[in-house]
PDB file of N, CA and C in Angstrom:
ATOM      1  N   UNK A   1       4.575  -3.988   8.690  1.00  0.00           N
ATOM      2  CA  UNK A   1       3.928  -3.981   7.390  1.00  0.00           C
ATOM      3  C   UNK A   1       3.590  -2.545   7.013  1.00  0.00           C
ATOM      4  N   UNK A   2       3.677  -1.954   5.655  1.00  0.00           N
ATOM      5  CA  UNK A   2       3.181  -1.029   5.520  1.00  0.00           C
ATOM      6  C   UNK A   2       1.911  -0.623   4.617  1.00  0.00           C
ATOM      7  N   UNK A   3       1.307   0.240   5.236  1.00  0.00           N
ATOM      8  CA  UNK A   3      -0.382   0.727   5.214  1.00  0.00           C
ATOM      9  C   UNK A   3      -0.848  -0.509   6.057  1.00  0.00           C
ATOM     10  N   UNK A   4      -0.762  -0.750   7.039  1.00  0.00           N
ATOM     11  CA  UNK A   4      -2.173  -1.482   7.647  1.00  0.00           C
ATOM     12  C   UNK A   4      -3.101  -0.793   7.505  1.00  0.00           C
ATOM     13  N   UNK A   5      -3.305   0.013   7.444  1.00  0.00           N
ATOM     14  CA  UNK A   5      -5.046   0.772   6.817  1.00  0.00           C
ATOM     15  C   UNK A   5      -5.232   0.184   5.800  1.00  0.00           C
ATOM     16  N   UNK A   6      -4.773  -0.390   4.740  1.00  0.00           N
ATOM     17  CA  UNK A   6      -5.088  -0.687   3.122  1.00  0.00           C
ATOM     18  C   UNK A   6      -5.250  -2.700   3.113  1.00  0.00           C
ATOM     19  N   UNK A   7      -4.033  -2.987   4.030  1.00  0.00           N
ATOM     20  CA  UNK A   7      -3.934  -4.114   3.955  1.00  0.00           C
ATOM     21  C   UNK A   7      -4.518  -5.284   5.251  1.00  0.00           C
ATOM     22  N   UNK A   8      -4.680  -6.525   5.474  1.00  0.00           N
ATOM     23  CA  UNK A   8      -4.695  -7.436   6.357  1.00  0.00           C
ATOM     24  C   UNK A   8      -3.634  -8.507   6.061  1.00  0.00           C
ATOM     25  N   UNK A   9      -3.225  -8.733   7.670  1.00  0.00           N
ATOM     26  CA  UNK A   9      -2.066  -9.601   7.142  1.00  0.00           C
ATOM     27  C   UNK A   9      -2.239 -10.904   8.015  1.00  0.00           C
ATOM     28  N   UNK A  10      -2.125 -12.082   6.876  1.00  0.00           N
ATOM     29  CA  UNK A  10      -2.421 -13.216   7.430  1.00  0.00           C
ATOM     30  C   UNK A  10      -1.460 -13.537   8.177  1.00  0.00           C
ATOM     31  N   UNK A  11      -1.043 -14.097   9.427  1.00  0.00           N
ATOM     32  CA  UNK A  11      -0.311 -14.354  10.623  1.00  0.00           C
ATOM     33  C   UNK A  11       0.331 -15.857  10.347  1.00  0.00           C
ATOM     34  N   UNK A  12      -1.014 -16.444   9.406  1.00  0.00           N
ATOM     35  CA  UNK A  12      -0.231 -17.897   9.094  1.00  0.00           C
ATOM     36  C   UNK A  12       0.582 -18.129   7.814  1.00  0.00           C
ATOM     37  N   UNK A  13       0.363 -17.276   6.692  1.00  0.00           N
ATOM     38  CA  UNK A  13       1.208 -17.173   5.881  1.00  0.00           C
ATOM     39  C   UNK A  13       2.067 -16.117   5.324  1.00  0.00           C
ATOM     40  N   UNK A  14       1.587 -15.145   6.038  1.00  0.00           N
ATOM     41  CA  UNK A  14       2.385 -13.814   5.584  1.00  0.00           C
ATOM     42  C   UNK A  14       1.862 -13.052   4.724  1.00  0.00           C
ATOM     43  N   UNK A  15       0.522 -13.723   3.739  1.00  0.00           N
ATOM     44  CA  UNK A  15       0.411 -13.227   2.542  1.00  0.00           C
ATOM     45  C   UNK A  15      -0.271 -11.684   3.473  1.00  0.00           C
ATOM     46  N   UNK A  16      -0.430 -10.433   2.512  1.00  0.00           N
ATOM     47  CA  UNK A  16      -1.495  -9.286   2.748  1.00  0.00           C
ATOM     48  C   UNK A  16      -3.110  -9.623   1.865  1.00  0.00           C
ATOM     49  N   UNK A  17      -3.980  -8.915   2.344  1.00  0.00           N
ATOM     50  CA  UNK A  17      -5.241  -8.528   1.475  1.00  0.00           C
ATOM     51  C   UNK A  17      -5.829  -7.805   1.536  1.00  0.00           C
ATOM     52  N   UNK A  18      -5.913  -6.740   0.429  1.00  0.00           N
ATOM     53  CA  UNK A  18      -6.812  -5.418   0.330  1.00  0.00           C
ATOM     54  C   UNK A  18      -7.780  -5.590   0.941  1.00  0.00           C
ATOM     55  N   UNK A  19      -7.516  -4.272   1.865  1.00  0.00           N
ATOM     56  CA  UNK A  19      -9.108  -4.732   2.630  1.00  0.00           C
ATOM     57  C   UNK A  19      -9.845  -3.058   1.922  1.00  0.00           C
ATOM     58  N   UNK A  20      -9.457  -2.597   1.013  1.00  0.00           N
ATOM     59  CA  UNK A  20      -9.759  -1.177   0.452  1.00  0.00           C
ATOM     60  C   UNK A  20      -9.841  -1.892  -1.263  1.00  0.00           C
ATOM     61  N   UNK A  21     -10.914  -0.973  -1.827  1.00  0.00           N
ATOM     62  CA  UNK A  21     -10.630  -1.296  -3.469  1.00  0.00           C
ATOM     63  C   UNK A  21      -9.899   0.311  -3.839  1.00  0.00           C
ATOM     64  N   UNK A  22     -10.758   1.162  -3.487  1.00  0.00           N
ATOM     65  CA  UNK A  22     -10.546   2.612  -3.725  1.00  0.00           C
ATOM     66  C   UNK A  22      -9.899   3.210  -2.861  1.00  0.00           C
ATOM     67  N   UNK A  23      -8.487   3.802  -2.994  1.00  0.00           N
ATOM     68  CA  UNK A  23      -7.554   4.505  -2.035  1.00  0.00           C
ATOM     69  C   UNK A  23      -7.632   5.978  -2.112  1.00  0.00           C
ATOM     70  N   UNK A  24      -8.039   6.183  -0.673  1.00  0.00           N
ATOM     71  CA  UNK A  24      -8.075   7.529  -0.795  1.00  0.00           C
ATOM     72  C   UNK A  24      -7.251   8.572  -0.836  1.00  0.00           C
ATOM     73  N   UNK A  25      -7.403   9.820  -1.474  1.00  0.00           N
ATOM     74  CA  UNK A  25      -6.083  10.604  -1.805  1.00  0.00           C
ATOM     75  C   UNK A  25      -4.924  11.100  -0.364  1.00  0.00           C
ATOM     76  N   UNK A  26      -5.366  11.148   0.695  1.00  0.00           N
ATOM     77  CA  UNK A  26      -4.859  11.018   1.623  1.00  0.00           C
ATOM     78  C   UNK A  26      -3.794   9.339   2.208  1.00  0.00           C
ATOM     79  N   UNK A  27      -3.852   8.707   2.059  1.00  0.00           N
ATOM     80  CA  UNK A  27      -3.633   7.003   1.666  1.00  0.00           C
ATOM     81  C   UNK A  27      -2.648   6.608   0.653  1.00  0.00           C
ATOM     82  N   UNK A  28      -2.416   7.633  -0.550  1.00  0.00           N
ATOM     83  CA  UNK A  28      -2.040   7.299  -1.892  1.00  0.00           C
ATOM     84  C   UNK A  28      -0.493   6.858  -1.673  1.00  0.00           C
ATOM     85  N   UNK A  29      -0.060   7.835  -1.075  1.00  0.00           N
ATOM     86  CA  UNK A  29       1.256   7.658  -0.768  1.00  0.00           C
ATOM     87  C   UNK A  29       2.071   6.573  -0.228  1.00  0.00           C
ATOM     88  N   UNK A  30       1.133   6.308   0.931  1.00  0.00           N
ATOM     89  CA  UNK A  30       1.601   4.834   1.336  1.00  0.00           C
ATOM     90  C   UNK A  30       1.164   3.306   0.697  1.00  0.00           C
ATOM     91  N   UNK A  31       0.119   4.203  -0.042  1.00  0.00           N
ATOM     92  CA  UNK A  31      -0.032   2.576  -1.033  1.00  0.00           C
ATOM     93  C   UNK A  31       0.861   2.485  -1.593  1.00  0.00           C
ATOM     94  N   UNK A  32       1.366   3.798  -2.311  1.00  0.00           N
ATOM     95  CA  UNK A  32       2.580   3.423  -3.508  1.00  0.00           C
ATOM     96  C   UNK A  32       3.477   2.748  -2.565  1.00  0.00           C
ATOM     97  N   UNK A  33       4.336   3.252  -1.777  1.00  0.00           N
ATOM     98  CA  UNK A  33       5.251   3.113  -0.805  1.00  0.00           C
ATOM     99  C   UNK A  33       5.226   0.664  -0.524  1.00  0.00           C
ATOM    100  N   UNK A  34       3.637   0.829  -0.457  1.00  0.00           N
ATOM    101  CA  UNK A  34       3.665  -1.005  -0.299  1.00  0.00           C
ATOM    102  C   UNK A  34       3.462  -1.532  -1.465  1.00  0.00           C
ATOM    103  N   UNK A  35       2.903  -0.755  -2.422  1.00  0.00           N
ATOM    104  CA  UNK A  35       3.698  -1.287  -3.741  1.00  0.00           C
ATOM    105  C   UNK A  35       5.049  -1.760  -4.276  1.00  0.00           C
ATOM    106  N   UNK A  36       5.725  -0.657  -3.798  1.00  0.00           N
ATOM    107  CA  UNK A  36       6.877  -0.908  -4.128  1.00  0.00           C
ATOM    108  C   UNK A  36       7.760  -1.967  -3.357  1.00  0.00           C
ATOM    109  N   UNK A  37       7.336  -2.005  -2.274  1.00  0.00           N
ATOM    110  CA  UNK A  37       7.707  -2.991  -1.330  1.00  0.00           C
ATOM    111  C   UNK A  37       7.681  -4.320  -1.106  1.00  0.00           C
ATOM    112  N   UNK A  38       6.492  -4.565  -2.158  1.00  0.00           N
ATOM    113  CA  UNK A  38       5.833  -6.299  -2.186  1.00  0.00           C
ATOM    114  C   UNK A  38       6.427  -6.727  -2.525  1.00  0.00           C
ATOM    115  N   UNK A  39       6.975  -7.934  -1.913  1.00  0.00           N
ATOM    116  CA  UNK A  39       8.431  -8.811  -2.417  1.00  0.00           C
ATOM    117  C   UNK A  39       7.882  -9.573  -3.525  1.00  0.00           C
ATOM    118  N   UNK A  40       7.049  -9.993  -3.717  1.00  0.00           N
ATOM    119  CA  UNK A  40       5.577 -10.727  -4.824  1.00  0.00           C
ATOM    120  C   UNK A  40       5.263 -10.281  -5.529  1.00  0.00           C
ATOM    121  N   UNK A  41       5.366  -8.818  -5.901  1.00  0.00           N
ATOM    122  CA  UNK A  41       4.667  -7.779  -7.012  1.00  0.00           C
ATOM    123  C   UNK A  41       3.158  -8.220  -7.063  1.00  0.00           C
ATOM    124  N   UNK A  42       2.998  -8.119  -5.956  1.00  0.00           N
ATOM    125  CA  UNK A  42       1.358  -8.797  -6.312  1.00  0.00           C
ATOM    126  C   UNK A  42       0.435  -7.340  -5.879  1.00  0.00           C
ATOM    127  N   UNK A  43       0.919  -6.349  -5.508  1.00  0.00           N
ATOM    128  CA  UNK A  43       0.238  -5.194  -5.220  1.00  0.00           C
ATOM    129  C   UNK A  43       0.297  -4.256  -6.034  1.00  0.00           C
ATOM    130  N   UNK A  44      -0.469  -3.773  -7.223  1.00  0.00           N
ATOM    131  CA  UNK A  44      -0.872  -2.997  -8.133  1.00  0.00           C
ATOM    132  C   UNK A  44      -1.793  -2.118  -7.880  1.00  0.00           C
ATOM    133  N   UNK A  45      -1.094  -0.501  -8.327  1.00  0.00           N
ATOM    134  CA  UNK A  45      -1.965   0.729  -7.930  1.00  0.00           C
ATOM    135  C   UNK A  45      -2.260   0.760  -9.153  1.00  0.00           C
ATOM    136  N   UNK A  46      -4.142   0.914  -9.850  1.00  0.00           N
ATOM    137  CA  UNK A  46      -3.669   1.687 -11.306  1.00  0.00           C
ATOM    138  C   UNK A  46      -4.857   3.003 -10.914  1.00  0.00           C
ATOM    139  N   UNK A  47      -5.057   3.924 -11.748  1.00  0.00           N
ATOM    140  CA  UNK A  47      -6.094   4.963 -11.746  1.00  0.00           C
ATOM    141  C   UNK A  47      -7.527   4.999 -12.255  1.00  0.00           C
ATOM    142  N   UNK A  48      -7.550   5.351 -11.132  1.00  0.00           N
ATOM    143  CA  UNK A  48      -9.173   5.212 -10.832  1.00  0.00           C
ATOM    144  C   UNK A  48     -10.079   5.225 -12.494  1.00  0.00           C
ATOM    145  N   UNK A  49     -11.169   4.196 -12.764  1.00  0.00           N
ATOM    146  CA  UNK A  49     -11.455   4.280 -14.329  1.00  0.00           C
ATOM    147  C   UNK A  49     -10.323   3.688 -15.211  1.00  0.00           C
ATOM    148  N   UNK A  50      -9.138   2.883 -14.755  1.00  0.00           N
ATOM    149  CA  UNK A  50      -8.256   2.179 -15.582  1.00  0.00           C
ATOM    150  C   UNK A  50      -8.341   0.993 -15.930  1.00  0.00           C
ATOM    151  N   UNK A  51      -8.592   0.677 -17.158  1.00  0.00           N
ATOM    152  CA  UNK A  51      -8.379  -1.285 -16.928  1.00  0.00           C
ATOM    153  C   UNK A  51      -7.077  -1.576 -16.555  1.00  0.00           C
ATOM    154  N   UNK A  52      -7.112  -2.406 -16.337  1.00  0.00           N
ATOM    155  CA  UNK A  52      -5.544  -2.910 -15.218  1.00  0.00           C
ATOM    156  C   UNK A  52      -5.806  -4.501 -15.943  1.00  0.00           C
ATOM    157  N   UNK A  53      -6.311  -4.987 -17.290  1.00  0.00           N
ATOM    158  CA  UNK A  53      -6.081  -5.912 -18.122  1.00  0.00           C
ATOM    159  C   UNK A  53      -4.821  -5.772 -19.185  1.00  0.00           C
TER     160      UNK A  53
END
């Protein structure tokens, strides 16, 4: 999986869950990186102060 720092991964279904709200600038990279990766698109980076509505 990538970022286990950011994510938890359920063993019984596969799903991930932020275990972070705020990614730190050191971190950023590999969030994008499991962004892009989520077969689900269910992982959204937006910027800090963004509505994401």
């Amino acid at each position: 999986m990538t970022a286990p720092e950011l994510f938890d991964l359920n063993d019984d279904d596969g799903h991930a869950t932020a275990v972070v709200g705020t990614v730190s600038t050191e971190l950023e990279a590999e969030a994008r990186t499991a962004e892009a990766g989520c077969p689900e698109r269910a992982a959204i980076i937006t910027a800090a102060g963004s509505d994401s509505s």
